[in-house]
N, C-alpha and C. Protein backbone atom coordinates (compact mmCIF):
# COMPACT_ATOMS: atom_id res chain seq x y z
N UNK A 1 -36.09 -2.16 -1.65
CA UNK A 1 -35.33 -3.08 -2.48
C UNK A 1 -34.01 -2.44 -2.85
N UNK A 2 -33.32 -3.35 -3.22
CA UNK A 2 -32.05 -2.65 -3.92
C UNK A 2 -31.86 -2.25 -4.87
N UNK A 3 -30.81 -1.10 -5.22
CA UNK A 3 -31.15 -0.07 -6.25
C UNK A 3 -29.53 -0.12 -6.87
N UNK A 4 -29.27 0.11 -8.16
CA UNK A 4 -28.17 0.65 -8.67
C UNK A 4 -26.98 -0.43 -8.01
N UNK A 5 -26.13 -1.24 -8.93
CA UNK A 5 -24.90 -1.89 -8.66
C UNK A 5 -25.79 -3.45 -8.05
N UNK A 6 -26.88 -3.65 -7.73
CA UNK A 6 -27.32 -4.85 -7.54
C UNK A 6 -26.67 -6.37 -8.14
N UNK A 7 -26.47 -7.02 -7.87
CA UNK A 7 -26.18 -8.64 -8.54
C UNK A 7 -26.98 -8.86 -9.09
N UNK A 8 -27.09 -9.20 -10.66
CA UNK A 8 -28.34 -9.84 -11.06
C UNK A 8 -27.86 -11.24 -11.10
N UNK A 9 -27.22 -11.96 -10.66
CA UNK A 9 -27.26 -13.54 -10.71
C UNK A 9 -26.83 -14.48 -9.32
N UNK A 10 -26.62 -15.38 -9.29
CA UNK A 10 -25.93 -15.86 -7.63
C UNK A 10 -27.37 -16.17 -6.76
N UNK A 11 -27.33 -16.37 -5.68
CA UNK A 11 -28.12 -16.69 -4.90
C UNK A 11 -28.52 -15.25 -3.61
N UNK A 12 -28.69 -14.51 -4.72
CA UNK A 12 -29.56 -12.97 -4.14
C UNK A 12 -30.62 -12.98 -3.67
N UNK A 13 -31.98 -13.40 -4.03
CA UNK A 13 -32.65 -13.75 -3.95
C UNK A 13 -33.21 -14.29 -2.66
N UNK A 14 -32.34 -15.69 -2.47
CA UNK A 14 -32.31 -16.12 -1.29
C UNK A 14 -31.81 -15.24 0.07
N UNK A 15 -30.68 -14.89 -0.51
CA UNK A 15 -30.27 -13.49 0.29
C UNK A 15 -31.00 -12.69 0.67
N UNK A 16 -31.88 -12.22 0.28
CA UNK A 16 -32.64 -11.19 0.62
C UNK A 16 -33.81 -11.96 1.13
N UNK A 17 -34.46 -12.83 1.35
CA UNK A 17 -35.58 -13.24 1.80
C UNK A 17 -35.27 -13.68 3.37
N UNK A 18 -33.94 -13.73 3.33
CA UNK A 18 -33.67 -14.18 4.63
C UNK A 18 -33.35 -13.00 5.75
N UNK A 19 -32.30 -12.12 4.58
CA UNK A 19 -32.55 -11.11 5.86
C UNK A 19 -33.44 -9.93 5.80
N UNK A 20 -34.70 -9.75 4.94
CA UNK A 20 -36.07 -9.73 5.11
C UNK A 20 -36.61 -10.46 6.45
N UNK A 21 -36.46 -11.66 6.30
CA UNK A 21 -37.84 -12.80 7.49
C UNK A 21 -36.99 -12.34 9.24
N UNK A 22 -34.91 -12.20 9.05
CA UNK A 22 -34.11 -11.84 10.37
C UNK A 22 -34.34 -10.38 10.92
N UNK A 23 -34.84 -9.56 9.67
CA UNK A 23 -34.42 -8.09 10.02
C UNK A 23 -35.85 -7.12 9.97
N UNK A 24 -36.99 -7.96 9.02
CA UNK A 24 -38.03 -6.83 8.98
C UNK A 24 -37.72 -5.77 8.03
N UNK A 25 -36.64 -5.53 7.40
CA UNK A 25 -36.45 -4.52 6.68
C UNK A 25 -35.57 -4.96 5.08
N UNK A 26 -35.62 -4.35 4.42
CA UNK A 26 -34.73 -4.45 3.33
C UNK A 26 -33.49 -4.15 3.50
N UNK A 27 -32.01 -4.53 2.85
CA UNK A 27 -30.98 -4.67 3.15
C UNK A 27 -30.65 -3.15 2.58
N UNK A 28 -29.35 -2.78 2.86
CA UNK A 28 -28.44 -1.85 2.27
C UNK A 28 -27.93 -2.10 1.35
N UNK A 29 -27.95 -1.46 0.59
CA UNK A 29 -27.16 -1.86 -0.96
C UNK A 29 -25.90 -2.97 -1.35
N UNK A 30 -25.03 -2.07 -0.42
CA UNK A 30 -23.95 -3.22 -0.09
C UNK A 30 -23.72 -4.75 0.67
N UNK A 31 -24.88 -4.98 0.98
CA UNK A 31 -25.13 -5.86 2.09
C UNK A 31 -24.22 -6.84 1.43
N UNK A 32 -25.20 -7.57 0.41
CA UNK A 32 -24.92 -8.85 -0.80
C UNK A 32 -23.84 -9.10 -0.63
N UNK A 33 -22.91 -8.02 -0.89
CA UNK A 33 -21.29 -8.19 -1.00
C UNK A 33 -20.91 -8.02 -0.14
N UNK A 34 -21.06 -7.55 1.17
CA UNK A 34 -20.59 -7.70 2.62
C UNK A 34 -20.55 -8.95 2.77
N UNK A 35 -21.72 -9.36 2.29
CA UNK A 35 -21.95 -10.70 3.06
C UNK A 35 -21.28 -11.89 2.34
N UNK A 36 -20.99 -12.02 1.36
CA UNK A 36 -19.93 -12.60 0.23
C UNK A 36 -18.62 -12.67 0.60
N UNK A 37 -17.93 -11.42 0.76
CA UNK A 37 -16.65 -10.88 1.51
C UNK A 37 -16.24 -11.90 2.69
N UNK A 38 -17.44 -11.88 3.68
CA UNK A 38 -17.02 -12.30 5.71
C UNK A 38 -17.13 -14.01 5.05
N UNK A 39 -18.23 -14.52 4.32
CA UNK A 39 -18.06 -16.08 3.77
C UNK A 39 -17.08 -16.14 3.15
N UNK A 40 -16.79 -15.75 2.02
CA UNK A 40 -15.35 -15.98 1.67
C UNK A 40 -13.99 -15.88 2.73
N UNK A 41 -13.77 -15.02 3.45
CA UNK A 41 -13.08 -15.30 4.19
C UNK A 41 -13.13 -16.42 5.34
N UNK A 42 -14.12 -16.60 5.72
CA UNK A 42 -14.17 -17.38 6.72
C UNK A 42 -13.96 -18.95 6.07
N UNK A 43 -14.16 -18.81 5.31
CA UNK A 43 -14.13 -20.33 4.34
C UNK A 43 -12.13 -20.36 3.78
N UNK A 44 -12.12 -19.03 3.75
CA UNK A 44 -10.24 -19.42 3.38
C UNK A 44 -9.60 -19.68 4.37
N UNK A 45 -10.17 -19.07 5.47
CA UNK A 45 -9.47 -19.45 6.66
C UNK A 45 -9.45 -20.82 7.59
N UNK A 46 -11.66 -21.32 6.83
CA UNK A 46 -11.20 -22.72 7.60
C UNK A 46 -9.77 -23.64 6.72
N UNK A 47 -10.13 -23.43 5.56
CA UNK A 47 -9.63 -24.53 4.54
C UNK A 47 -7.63 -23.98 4.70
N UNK A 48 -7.54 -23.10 5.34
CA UNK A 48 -5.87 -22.93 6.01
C UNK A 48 -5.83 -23.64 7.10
N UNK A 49 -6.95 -23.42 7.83
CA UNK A 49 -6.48 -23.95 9.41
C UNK A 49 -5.95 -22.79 10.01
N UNK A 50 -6.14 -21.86 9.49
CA UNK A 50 -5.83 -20.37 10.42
C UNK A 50 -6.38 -19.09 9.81
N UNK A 51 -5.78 -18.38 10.90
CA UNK A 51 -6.54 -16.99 10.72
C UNK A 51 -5.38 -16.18 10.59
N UNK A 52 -4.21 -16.33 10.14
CA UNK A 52 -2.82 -15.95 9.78
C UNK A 52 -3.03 -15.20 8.22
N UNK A 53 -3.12 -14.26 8.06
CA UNK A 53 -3.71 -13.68 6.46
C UNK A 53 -2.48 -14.51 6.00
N UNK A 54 -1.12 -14.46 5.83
CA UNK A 54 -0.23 -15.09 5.07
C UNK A 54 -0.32 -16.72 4.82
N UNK A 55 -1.32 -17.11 5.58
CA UNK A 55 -1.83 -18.76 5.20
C UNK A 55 -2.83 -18.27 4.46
N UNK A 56 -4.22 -17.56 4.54
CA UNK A 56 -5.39 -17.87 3.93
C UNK A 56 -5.22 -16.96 2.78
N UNK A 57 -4.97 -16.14 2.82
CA UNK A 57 -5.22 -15.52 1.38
C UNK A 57 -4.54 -15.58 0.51
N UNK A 58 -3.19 -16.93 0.07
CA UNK A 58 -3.22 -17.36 -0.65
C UNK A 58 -4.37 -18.44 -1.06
N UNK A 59 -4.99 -18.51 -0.47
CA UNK A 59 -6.36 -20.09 -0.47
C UNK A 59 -7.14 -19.27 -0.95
N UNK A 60 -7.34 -17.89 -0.15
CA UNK A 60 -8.67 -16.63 -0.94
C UNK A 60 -8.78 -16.61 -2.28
N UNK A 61 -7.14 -16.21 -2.53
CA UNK A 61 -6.77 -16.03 -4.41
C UNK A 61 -7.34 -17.08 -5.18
N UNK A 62 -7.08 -18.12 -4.55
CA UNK A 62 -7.66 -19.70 -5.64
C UNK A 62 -9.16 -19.95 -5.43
N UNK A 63 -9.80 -19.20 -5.07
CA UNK A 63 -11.23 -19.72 -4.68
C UNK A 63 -12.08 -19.50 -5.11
N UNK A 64 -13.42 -20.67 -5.63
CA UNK A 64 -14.23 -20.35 -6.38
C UNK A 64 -15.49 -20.85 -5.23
N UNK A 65 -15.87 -19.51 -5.41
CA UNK A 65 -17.44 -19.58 -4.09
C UNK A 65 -18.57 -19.26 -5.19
N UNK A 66 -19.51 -19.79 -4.62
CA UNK A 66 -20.86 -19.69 -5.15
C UNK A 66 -21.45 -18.66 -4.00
N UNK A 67 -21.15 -17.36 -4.59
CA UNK A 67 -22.13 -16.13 -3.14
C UNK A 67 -23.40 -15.29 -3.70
N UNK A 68 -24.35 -15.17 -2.89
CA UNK A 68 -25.51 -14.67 -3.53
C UNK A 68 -25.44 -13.15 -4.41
N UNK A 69 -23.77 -12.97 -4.45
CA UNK A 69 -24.01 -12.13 -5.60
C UNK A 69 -23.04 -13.24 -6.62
N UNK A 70 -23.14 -14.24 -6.83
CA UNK A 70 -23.21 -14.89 -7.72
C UNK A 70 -21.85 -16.01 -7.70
N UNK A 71 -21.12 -16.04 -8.84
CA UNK A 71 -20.02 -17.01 -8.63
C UNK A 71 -18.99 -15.92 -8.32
N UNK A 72 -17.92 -16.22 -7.52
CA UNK A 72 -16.60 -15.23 -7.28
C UNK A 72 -15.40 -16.25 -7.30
N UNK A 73 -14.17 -15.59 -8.38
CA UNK A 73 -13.32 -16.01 -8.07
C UNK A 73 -12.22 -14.98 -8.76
N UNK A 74 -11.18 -15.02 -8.86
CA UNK A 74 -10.35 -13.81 -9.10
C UNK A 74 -9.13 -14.02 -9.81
N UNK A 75 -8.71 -12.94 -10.55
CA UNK A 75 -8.03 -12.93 -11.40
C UNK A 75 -6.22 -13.16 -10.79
N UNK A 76 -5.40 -12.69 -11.81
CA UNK A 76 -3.75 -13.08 -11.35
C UNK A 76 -3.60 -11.39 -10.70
N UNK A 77 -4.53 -10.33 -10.74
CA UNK A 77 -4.58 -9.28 -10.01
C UNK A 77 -4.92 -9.71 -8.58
N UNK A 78 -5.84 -10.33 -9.01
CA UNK A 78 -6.56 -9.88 -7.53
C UNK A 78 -7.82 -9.49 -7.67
N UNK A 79 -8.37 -9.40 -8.50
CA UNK A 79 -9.41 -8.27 -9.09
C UNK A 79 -10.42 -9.27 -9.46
N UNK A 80 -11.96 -9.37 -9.32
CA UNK A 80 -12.35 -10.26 -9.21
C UNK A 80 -13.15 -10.15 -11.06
N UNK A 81 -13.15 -11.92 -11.59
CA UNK A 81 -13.59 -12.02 -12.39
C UNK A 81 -14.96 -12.11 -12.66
N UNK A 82 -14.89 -11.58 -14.22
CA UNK A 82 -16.22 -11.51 -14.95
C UNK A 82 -16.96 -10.20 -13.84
N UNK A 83 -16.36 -9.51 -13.26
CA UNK A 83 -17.07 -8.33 -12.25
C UNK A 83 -17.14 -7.43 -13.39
N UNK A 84 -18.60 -6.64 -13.26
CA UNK A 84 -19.03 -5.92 -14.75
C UNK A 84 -19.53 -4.06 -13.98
């Protein structure tokens, strides 16, 4: 199981049961948020219509995802909110 820095809220849970049933094994610590990271991007990039970072990640900055480490969306840094 996962240890230390875990998500306690978001759709983790689900996260982990799945790549439990794909992998046979328990994830790496970081997985959760790997896997948060490649969806979020891939979702700024559909909603640009490209894969041009100077189109999508202004769309990244404004985005509020529901990821199994929980809700993400980010500050006028950059820096993501309510992150504890």
């Amino acid at each position: 199981m996962l240890a230390g820095g875990n998500p306690a809220a978001g759709g983790l849970e689900k996260f982990l049961d799945a790549y439990k049933k794909r992998f046979n094994s328990d994830p790496i610590l970081y997985a959760p948020f790997t896997y948060d990271a490649a969806n979020m991007l891939i979702e700024a990039m559909k909603k640009a219509d490209s894969a041009d970072p100077a189109k999508y990640l202004p769309v990244l900055q404004k985005m509020d995802f529901a990821g199994a480490t929980g809700r993400i969306s980010f500050d006028e840094k950059g820096d993501r909110k309510d992150a504890k």
